[in-house]
N, C-alpha and C. Protein backbone atom coordinates (compact mmCIF):
# COMPACT_ATOMS: atom_id res chain seq x y z
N UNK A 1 15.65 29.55 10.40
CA UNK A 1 16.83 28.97 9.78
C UNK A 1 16.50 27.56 9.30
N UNK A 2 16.82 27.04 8.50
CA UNK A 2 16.81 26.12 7.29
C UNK A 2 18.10 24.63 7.89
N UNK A 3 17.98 23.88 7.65
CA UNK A 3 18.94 22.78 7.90
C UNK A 3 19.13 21.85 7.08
N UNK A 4 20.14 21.79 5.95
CA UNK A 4 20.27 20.80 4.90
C UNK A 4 20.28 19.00 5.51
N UNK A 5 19.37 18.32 4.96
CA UNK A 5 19.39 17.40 5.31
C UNK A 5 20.18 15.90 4.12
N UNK A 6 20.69 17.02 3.29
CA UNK A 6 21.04 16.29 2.14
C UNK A 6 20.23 14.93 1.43
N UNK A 7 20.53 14.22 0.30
CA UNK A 7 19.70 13.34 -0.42
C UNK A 7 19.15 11.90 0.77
N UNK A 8 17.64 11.97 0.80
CA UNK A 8 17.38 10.85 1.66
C UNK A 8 15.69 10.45 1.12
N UNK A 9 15.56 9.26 1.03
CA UNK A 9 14.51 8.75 0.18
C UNK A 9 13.25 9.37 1.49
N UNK A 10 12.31 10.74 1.45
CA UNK A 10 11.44 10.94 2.07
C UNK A 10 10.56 11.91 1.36
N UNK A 11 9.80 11.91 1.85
CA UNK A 11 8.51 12.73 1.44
C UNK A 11 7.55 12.43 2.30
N UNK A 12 6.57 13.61 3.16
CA UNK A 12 5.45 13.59 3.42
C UNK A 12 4.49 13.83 3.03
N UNK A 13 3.69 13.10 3.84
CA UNK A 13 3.66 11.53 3.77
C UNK A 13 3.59 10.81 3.48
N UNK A 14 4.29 9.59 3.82
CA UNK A 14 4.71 8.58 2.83
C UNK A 14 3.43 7.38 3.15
N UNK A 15 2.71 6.81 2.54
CA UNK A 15 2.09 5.67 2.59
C UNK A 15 2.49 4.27 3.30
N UNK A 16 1.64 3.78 3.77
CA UNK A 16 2.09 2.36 4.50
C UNK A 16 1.41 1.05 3.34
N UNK A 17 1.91 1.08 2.15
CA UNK A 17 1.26 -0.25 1.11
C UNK A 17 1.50 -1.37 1.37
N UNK A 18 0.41 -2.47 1.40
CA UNK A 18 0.87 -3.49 1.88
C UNK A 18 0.76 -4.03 0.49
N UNK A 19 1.47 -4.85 -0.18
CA UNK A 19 1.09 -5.55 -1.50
C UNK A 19 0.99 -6.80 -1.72
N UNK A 20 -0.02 -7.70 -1.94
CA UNK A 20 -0.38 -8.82 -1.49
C UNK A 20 -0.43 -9.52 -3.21
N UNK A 21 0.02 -10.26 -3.44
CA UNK A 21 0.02 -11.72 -4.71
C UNK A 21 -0.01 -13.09 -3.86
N UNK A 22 -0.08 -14.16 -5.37
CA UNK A 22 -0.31 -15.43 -4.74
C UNK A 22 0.93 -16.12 -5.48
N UNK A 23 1.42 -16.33 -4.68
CA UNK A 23 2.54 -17.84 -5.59
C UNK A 23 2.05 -18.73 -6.34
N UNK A 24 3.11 -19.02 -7.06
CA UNK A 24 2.60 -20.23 -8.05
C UNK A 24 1.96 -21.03 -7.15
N UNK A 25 2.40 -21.43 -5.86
CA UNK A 25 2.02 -22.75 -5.03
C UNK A 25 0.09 -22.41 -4.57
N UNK A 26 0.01 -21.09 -5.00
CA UNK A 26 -1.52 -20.58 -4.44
C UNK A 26 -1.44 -19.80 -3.32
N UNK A 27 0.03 -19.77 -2.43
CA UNK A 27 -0.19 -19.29 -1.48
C UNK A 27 0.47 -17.78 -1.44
N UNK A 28 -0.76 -16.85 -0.85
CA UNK A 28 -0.25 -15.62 -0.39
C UNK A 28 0.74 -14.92 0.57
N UNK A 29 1.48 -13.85 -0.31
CA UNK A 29 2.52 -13.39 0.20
C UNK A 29 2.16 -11.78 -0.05
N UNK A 30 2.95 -11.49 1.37
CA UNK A 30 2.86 -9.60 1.41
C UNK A 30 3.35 -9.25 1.53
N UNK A 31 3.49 -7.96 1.42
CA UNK A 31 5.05 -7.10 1.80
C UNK A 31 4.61 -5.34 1.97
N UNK A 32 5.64 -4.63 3.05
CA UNK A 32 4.92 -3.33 2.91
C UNK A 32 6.01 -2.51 2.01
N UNK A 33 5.58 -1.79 1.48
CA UNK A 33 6.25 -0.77 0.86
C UNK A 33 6.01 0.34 0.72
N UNK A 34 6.79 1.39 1.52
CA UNK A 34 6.17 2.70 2.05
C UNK A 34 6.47 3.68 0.36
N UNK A 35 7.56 3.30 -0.31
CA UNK A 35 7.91 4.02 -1.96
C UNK A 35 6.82 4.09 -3.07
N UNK A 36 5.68 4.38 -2.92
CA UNK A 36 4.91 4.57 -4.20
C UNK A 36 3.72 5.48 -3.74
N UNK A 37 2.81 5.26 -4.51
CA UNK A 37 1.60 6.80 -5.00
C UNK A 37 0.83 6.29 -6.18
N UNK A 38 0.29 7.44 -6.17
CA UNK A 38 -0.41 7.54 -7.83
C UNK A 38 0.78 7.95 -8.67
N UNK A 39 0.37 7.24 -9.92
CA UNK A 39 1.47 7.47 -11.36
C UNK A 39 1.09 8.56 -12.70
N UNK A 40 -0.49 7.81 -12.37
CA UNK A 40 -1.64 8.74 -13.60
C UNK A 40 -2.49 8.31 -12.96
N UNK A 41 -3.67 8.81 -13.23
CA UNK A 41 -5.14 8.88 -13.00
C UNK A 41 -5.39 7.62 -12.58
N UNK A 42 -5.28 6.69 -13.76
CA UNK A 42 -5.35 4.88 -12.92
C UNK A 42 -4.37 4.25 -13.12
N UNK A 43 -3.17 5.45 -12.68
CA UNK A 43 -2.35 3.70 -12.01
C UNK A 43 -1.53 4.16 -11.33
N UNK A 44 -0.85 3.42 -10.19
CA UNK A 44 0.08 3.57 -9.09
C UNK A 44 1.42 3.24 -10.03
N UNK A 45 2.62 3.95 -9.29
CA UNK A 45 3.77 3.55 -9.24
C UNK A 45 4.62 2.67 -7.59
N UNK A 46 5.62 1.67 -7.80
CA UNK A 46 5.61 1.38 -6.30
C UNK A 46 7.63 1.04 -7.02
N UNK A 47 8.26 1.54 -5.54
CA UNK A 47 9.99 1.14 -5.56
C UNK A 47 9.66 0.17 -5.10
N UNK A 48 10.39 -0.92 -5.74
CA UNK A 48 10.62 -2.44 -5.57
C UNK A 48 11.78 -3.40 -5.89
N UNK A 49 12.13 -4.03 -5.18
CA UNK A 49 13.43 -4.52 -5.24
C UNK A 49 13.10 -6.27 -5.60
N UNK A 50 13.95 -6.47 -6.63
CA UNK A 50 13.59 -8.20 -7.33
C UNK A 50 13.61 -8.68 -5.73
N UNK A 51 14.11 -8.83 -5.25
CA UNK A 51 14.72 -9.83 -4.26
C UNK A 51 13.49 -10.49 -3.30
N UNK A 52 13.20 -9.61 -3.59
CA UNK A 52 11.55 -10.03 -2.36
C UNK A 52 10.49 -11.02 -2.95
N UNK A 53 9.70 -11.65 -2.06
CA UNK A 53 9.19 -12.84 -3.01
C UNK A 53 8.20 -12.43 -3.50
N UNK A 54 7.26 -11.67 -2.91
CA UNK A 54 6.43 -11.04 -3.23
C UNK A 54 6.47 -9.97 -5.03
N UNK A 55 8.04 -9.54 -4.66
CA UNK A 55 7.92 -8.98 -6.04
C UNK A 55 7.79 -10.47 -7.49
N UNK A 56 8.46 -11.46 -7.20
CA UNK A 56 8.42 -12.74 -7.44
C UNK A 56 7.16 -12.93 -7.88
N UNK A 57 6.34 -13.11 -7.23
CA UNK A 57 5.40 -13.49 -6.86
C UNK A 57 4.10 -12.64 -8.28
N UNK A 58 4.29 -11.34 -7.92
CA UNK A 58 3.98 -9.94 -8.71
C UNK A 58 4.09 -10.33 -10.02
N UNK A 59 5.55 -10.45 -10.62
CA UNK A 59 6.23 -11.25 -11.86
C UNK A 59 5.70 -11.93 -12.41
N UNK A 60 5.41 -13.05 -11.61
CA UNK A 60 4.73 -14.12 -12.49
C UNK A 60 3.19 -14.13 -12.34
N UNK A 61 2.55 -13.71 -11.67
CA UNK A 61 1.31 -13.66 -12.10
C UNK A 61 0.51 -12.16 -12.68
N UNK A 62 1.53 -11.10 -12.88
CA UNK A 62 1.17 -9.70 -13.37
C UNK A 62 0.29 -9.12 -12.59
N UNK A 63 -0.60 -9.40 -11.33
CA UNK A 63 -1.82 -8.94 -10.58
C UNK A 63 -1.63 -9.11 -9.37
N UNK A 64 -2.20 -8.09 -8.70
CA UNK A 64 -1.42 -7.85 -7.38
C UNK A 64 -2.77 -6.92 -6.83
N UNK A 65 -2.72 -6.68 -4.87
CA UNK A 65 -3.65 -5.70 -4.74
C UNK A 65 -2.21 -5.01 -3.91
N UNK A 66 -2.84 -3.56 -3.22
CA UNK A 66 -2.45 -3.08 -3.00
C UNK A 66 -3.19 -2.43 -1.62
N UNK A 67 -2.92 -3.00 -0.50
CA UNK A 67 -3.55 -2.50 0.45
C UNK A 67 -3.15 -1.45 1.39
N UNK A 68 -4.34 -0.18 1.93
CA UNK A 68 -3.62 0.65 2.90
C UNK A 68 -3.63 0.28 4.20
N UNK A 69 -2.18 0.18 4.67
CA UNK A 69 -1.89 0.45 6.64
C UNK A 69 -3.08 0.98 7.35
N UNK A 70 -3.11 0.13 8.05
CA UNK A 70 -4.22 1.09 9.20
C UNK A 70 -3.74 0.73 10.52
N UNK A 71 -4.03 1.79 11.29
CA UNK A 71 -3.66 1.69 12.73
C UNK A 71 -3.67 0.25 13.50
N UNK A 72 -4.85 0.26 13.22
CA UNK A 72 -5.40 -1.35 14.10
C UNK A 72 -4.40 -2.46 13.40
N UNK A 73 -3.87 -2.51 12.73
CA UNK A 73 -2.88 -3.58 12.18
C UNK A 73 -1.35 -2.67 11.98
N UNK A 74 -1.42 -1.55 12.67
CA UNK A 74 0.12 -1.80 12.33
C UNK A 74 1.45 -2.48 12.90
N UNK A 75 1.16 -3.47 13.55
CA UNK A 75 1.92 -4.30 13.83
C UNK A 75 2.63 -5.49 12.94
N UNK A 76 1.21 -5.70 12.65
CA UNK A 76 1.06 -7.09 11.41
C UNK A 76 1.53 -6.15 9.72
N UNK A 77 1.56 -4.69 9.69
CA UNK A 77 1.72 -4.30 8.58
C UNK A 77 3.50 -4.05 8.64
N UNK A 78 3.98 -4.05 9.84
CA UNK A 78 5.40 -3.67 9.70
C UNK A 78 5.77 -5.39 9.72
N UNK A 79 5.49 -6.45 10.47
CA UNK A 79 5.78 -7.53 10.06
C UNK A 79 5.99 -7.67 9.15
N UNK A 80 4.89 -7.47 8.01
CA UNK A 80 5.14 -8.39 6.16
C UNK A 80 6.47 -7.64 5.77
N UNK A 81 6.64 -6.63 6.45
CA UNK A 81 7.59 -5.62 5.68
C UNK A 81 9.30 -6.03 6.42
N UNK A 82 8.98 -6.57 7.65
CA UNK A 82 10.55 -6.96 7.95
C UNK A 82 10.92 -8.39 8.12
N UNK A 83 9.82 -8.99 7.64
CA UNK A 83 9.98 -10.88 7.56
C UNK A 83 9.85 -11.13 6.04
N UNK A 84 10.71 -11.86 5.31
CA UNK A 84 10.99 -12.65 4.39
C UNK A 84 10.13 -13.27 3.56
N UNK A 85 9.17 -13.38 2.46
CA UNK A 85 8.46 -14.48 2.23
C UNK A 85 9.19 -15.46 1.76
N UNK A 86 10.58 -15.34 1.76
CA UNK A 86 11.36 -16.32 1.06
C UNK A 86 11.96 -17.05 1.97
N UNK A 87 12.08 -16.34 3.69
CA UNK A 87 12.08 -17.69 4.77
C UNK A 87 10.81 -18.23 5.89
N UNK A 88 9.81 -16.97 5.31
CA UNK A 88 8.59 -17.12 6.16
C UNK A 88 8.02 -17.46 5.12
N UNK A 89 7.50 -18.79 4.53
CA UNK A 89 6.37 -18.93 3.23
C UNK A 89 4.70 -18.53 3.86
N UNK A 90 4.35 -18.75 4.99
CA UNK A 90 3.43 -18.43 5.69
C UNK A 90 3.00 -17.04 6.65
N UNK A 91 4.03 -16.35 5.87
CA UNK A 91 4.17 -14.93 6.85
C UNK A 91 2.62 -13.71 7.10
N UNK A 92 1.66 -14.17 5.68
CA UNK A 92 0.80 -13.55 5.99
C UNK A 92 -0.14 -13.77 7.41
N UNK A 93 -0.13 -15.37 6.96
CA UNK A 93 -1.07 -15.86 8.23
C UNK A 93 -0.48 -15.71 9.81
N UNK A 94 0.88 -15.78 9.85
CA UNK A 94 1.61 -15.51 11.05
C UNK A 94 1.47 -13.84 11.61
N UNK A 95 1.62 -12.84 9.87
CA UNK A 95 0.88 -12.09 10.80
C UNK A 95 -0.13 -11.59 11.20
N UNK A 96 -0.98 -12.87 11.15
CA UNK A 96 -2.59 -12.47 11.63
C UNK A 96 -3.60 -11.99 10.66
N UNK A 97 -3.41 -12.18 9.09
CA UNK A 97 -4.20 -11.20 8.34
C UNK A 97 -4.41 -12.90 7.50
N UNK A 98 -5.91 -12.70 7.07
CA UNK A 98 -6.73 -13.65 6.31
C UNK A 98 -7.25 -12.78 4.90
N UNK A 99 -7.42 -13.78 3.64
CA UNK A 99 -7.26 -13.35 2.67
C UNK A 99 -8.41 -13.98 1.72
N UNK A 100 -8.90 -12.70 0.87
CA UNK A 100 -10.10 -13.47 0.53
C UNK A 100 -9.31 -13.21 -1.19
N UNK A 101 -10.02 -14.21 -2.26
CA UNK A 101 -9.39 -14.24 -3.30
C UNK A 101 -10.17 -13.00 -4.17
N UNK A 102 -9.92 -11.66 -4.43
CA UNK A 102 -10.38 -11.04 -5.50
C UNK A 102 -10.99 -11.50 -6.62
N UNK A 103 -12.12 -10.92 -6.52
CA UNK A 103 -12.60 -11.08 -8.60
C UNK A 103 -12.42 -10.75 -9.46
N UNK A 104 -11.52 -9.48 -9.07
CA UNK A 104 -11.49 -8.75 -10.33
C UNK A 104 -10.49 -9.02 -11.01
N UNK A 105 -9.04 -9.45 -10.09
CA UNK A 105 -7.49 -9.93 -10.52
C UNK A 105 -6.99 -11.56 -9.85
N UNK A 106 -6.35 -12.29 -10.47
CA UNK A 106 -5.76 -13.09 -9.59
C UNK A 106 -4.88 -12.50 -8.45
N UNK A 107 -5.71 -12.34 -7.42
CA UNK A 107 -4.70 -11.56 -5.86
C UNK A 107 -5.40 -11.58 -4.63
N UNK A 108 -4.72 -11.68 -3.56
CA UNK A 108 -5.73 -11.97 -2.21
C UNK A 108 -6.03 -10.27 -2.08
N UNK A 109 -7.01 -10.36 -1.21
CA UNK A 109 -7.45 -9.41 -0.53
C UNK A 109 -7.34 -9.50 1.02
N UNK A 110 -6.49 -8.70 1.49
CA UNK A 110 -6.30 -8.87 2.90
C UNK A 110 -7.16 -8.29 3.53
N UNK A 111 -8.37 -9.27 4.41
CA UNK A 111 -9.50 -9.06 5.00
C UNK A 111 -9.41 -7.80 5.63
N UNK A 112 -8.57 -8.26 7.18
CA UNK A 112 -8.27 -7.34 8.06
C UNK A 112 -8.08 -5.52 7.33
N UNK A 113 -7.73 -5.33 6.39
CA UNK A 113 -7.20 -4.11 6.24
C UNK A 113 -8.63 -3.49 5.21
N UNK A 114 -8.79 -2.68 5.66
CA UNK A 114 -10.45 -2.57 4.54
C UNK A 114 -10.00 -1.59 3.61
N UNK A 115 -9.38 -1.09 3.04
CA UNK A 115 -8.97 -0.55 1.07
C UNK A 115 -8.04 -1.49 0.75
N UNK A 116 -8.52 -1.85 -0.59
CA UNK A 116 -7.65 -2.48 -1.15
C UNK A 116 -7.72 -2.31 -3.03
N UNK A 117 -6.61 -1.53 -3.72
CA UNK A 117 -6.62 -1.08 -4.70
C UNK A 117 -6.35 -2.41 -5.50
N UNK A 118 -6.74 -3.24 -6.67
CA UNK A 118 -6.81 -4.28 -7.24
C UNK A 118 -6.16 -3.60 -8.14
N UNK A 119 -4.92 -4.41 -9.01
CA UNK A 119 -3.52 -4.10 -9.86
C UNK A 119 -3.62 -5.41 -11.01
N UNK A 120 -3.38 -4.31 -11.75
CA UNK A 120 -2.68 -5.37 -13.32
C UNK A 120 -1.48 -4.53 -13.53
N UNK A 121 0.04 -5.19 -13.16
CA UNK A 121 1.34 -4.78 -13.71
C UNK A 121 0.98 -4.64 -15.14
N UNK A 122 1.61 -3.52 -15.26
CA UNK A 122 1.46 -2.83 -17.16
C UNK A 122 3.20 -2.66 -17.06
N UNK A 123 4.52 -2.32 -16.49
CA UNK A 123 5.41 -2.88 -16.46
C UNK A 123 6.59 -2.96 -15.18
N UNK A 124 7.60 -3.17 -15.41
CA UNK A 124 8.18 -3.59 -14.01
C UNK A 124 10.32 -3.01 -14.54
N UNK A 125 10.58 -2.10 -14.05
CA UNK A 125 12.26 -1.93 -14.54
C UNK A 125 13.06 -2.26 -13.16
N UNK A 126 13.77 -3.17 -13.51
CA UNK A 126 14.37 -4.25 -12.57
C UNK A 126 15.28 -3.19 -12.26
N UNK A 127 15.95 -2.36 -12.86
CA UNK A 127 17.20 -1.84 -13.01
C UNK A 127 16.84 -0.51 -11.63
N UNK A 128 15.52 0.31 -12.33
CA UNK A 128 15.42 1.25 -11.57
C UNK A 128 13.90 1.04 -10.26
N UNK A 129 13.93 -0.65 -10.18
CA UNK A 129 13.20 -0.51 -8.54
C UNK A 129 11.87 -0.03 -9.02
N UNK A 130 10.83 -0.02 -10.55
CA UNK A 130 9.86 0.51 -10.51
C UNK A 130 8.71 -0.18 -11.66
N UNK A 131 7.94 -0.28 -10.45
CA UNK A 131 6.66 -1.28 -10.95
C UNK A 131 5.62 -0.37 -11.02
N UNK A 132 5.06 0.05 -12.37
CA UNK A 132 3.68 0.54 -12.71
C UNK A 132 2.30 -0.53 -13.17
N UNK A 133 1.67 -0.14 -12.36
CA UNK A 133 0.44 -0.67 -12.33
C UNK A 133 -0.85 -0.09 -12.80
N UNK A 134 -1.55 -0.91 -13.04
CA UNK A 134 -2.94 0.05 -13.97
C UNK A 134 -4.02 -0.39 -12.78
N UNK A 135 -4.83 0.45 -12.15
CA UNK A 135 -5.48 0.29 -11.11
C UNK A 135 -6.88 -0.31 -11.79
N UNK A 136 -7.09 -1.72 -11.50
CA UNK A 136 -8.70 -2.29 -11.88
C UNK A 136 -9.65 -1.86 -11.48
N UNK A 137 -9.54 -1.88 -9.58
CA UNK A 137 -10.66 -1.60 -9.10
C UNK A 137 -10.38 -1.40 -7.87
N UNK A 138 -11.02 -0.53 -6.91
CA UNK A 138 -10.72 -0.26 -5.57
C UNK A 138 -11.91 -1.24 -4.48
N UNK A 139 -11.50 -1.98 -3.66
CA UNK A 139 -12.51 -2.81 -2.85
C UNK A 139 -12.36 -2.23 -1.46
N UNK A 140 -13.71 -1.35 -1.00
CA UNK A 140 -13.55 -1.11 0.06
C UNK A 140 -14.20 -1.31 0.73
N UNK A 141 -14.31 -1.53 2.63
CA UNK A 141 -15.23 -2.42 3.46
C UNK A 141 -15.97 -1.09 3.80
N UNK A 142 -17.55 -1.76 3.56
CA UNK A 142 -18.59 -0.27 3.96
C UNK A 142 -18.02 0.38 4.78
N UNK A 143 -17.39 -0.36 6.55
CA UNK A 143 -17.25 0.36 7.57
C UNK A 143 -16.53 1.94 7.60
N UNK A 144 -15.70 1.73 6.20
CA UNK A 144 -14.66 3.28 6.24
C UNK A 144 -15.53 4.12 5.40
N UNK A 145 -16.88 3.90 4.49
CA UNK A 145 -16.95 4.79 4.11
C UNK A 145 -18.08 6.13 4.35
N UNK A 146 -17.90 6.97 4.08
CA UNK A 146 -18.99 8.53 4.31
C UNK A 146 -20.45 8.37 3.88
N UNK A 147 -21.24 9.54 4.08
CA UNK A 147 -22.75 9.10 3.84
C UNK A 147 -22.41 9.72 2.53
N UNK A 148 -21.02 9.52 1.26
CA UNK A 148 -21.43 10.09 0.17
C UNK A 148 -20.97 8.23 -0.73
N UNK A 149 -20.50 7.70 0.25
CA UNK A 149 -19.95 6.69 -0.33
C UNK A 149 -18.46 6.34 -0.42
N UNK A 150 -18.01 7.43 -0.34
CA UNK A 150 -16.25 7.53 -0.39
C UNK A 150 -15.41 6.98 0.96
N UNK A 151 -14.28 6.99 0.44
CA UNK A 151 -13.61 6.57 2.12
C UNK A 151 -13.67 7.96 2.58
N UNK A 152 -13.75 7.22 3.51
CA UNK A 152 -13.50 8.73 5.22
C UNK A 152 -12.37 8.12 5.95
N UNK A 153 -11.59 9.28 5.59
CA UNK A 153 -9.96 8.80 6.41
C UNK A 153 -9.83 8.72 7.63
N UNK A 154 -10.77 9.42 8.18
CA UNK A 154 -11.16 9.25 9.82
C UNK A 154 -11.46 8.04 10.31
N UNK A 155 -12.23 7.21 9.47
CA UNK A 155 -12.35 5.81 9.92
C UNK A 155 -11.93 5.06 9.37
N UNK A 156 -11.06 4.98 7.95
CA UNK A 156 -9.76 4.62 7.49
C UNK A 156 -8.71 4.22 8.09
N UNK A 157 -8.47 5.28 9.24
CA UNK A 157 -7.35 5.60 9.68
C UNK A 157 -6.00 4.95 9.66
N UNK A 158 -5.46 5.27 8.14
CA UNK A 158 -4.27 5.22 7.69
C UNK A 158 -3.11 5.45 8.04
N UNK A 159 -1.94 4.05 8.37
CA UNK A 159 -0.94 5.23 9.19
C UNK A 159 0.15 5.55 7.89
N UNK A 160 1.10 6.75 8.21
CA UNK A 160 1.66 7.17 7.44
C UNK A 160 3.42 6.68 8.05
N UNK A 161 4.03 6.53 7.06
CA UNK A 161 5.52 5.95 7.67
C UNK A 161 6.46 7.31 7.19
N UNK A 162 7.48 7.64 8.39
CA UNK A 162 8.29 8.81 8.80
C UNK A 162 9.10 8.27 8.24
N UNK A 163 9.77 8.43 7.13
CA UNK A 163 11.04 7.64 6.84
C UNK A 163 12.85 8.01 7.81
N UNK A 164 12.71 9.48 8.03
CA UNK A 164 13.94 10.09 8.46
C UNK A 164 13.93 9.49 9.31
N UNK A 165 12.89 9.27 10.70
CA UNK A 165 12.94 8.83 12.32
C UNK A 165 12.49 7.06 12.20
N UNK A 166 12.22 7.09 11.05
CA UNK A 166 11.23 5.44 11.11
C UNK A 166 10.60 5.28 12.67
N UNK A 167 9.20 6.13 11.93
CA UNK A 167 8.41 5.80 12.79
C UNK A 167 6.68 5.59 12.19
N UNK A 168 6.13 5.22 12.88
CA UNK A 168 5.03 5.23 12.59
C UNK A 168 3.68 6.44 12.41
N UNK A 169 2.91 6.91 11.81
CA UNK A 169 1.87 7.67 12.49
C UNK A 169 0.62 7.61 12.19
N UNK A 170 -0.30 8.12 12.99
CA UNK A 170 -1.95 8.00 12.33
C UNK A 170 -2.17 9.25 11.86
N UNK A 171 -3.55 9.20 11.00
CA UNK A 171 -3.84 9.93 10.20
C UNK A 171 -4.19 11.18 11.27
N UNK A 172 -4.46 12.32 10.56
CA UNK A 172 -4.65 14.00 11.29
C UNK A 172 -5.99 14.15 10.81
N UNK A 173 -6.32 15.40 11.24
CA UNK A 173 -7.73 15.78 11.32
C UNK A 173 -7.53 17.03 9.77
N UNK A 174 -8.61 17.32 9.57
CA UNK A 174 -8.91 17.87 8.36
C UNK A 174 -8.86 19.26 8.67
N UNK A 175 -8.16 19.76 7.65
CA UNK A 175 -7.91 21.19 8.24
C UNK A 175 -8.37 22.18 7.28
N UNK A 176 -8.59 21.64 5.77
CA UNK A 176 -9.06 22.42 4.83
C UNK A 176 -9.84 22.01 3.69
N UNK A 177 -10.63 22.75 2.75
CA UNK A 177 -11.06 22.12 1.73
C UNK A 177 -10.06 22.14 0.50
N UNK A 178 -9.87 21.09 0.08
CA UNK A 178 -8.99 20.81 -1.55
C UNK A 178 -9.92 21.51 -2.72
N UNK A 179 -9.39 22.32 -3.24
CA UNK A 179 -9.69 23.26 -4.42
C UNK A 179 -10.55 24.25 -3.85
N UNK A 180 -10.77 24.50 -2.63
CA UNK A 180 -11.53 25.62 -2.12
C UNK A 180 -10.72 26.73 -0.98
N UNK A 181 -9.61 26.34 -0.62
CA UNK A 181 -8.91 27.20 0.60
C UNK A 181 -7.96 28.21 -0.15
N UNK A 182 -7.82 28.34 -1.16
CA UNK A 182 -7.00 28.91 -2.06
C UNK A 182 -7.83 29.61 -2.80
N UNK A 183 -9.15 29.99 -3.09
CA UNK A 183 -9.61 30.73 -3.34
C UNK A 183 -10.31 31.86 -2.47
N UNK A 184 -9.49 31.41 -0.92
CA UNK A 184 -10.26 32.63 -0.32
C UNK A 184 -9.25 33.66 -0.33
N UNK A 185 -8.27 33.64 -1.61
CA UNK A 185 -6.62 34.80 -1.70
C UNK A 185 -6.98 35.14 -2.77
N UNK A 186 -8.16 34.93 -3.56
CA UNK A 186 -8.14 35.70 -4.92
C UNK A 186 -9.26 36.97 -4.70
């Protein structure tokens, strides 16, 4: 049996993004935002609300990164997401995350968290909460990745945010091959 849960902003699973810019003043601000994905091939979409400084922040300098949640920080990743940069101006460093300046965009790179997708806003609709981004470049710390070069989500370990229960979770174990488990029905 089936149980209508009627209209509620979820999908599994939802991403833990942390999105990091620099203020005019130079200084970095973050914020998490569990609402976005891929848009096209290179570029993310993310729900965003003016009000946040960070989106502010986004605005005026068009470049932004985009970092993934990981276990080992999800403390400091739900922080950026329920403290203010507009009453915490120092909220990154409070929550424990150090920031190195990207080359590829004007945008920090939050050390602590090792992926970090580098963003040029291509545009932003105030109205409908949605900022598309054209993905520059992905910066990732050797430690997560495979002997092919890629990330390995296993040592990634990405948490994913439950929106219905708001809760937290870590990543799962691999259960199949992508473009290969579906051909063992033909």
């Amino acid at each position: 049996m089936r149980k209508d849960l009627g209209v509620k902003p979820c999908i599994y699973p939802e991403p833990v993004l942390i999105l990091a810019a620099y203020g005019e003043d130079g200084v970095p601000c973050a914020m998490n935002a569990a609402w976005g994905g891929i848009h096209e091939e290179n570029e993310l979409f993310i729900c965003l609300d003016r009000s946040h400084k960070t989106t502010e922040n986004i605005l005026l300098k068009k470049e932004f990164t985009v970092s993934i949640g990981t276990e080992d920080y999800v403390a400091a990743c739900d922080y950026v997401g329920i403290v203010s940069g507009n009453d915490v101006p120092d909220k990154v460093s409070k929550a424990g995350f150090t920031v190195t300046k990207s080359d590829k965009v004007d945008a920090p790179i939050i050390n602590e968290l090792p992926m970090a997708i580098e963003c040029r806003m291509k545009s932003f609709d105030s109205a409908r909460c949605e900022l598309i981004a054209e993905i520059v470049n992905i910066s990732v710390d050797e430690s997560v990745l495979n002997a092919k070069g890629l990330v390995d989500p296993m040592k990634l370990r990405p948490i994913i945010y439950d929106g219905l229960n708001r809760d937290y979770y870590g990543f799962g174990k691999v259960v199949g091959k992508a473009f290969g488990e579906g051909k063992k029905l033909f």
